[in-house]
C-alpha atoms as a PDB file:
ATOM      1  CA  UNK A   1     -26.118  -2.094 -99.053  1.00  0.00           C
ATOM      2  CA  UNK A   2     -27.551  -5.286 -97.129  1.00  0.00           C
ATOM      3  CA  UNK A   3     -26.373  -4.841 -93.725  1.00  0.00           C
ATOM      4  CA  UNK A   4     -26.695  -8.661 -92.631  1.00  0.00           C
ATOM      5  CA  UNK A   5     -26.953  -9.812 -88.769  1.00  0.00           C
ATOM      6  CA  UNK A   6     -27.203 -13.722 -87.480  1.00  0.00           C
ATOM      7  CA  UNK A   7     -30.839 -14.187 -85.510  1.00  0.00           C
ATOM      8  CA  UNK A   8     -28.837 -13.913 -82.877  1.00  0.00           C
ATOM      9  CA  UNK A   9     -27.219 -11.031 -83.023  1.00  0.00           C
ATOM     10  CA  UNK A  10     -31.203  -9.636 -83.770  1.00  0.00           C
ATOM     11  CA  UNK A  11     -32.492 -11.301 -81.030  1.00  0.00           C
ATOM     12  CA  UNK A  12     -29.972  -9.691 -78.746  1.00  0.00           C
ATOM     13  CA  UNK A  13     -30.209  -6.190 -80.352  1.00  0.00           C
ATOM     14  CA  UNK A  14     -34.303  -5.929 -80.043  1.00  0.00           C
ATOM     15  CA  UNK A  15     -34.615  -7.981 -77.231  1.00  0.00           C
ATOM     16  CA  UNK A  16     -36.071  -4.532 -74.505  1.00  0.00           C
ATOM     17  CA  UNK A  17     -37.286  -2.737 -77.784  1.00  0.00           C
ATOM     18  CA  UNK A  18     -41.062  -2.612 -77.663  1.00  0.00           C
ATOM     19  CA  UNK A  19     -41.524  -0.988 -80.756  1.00  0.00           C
ATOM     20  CA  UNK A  20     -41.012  -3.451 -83.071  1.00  0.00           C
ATOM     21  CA  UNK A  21     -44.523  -5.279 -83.366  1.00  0.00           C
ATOM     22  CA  UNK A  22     -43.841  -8.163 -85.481  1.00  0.00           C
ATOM     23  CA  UNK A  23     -41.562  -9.227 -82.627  1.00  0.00           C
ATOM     24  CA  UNK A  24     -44.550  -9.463 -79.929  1.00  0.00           C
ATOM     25  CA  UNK A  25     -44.626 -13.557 -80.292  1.00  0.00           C
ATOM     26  CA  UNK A  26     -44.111 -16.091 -78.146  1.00  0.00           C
ATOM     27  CA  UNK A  27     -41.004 -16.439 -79.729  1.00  0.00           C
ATOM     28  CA  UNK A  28     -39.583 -13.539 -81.240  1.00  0.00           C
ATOM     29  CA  UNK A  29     -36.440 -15.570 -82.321  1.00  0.00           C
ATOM     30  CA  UNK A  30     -38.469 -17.760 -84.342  1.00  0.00           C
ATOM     31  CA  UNK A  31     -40.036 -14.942 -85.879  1.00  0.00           C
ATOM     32  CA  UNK A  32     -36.938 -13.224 -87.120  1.00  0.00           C
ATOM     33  CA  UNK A  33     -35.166 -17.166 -88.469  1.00  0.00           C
ATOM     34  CA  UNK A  34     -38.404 -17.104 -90.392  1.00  0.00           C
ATOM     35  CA  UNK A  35     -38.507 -13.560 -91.760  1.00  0.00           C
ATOM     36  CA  UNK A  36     -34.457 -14.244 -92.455  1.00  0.00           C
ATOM     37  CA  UNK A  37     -34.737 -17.099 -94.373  1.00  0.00           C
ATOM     38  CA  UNK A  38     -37.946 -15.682 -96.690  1.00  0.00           C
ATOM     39  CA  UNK A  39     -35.924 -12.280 -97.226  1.00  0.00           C
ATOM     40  CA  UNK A  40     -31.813 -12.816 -97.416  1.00  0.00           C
ATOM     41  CA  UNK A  41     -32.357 -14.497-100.532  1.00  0.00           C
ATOM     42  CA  UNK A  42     -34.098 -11.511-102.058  1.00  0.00           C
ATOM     43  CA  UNK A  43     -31.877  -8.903 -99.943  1.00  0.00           C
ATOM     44  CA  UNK A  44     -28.634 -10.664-101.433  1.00  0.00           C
ATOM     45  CA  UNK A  45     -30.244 -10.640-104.706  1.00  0.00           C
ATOM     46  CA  UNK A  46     -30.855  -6.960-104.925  1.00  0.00           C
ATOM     47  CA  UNK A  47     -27.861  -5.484-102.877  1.00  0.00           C
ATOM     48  CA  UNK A  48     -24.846  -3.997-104.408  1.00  0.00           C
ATOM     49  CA  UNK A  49     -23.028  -4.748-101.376  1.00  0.00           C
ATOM     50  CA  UNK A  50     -23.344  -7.182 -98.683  1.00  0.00           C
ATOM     51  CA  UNK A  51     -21.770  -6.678 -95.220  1.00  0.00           C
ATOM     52  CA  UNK A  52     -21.874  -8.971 -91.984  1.00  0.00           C
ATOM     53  CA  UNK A  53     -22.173  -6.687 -88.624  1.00  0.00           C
ATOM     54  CA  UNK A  54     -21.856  -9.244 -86.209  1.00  0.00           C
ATOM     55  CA  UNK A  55     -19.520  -8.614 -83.500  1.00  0.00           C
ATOM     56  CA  UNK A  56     -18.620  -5.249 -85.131  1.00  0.00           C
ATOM     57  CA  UNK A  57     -18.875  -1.974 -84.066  1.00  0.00           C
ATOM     58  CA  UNK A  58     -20.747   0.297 -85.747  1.00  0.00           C
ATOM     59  CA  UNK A  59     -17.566   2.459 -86.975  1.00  0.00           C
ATOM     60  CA  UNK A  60     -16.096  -0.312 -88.111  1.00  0.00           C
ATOM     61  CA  UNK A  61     -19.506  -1.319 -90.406  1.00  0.00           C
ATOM     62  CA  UNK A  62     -18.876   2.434 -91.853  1.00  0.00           C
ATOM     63  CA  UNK A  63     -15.236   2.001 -92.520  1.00  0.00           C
ATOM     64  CA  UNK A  64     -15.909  -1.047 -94.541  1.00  0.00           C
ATOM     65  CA  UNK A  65     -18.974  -0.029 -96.228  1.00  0.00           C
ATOM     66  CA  UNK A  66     -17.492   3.490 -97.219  1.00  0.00           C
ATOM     67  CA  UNK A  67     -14.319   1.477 -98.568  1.00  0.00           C
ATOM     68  CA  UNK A  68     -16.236  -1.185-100.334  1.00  0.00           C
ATOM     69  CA  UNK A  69     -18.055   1.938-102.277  1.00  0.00           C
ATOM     70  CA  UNK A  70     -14.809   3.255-103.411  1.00  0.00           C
ATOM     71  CA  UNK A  71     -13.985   0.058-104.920  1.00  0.00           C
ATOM     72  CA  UNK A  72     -17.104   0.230-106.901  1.00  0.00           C
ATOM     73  CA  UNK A  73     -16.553   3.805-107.989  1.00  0.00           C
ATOM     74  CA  UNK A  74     -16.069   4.228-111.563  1.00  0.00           C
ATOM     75  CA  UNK A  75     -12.902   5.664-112.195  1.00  0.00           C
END
């Protein structure tokens, strides 16, 4: 499962978290557009499942992701 998020939505959720060194850059958002657009391709390659969590609550990620899985459930 490929949980996707726009730059911006990263940006905004690791913005006060100093744990994340490859974000210590002058620019963090520049950072993460660039490590975005050299890994979705291979992330959407690989995943089973892809699911946008922008402006979505995390319960609501679950609910879809646990629904999508059924769907793919051999029956």
């Amino acid at each position: 499962v490929y949980l996707h998020a726009s730059v911006e939505q990263q940006v905004g959720r690791t913005a006060r978290d100093r744990n994340r060194p490859l974000l210590r850059t002058a620019n963090p958002e520049k950072t993460l557009r660039d490590l975005l657009t050299l890994r979705d391709p291979l992330y959407r390659e690989i995943a089973d499942l892809v699911v946008e969590t922008d402006e979505r609550p995390p319960r609501m990620v679950v609910i879809d992701i646990l629904e999508r899985l059924q769907q793919l459930a051999p029956r």
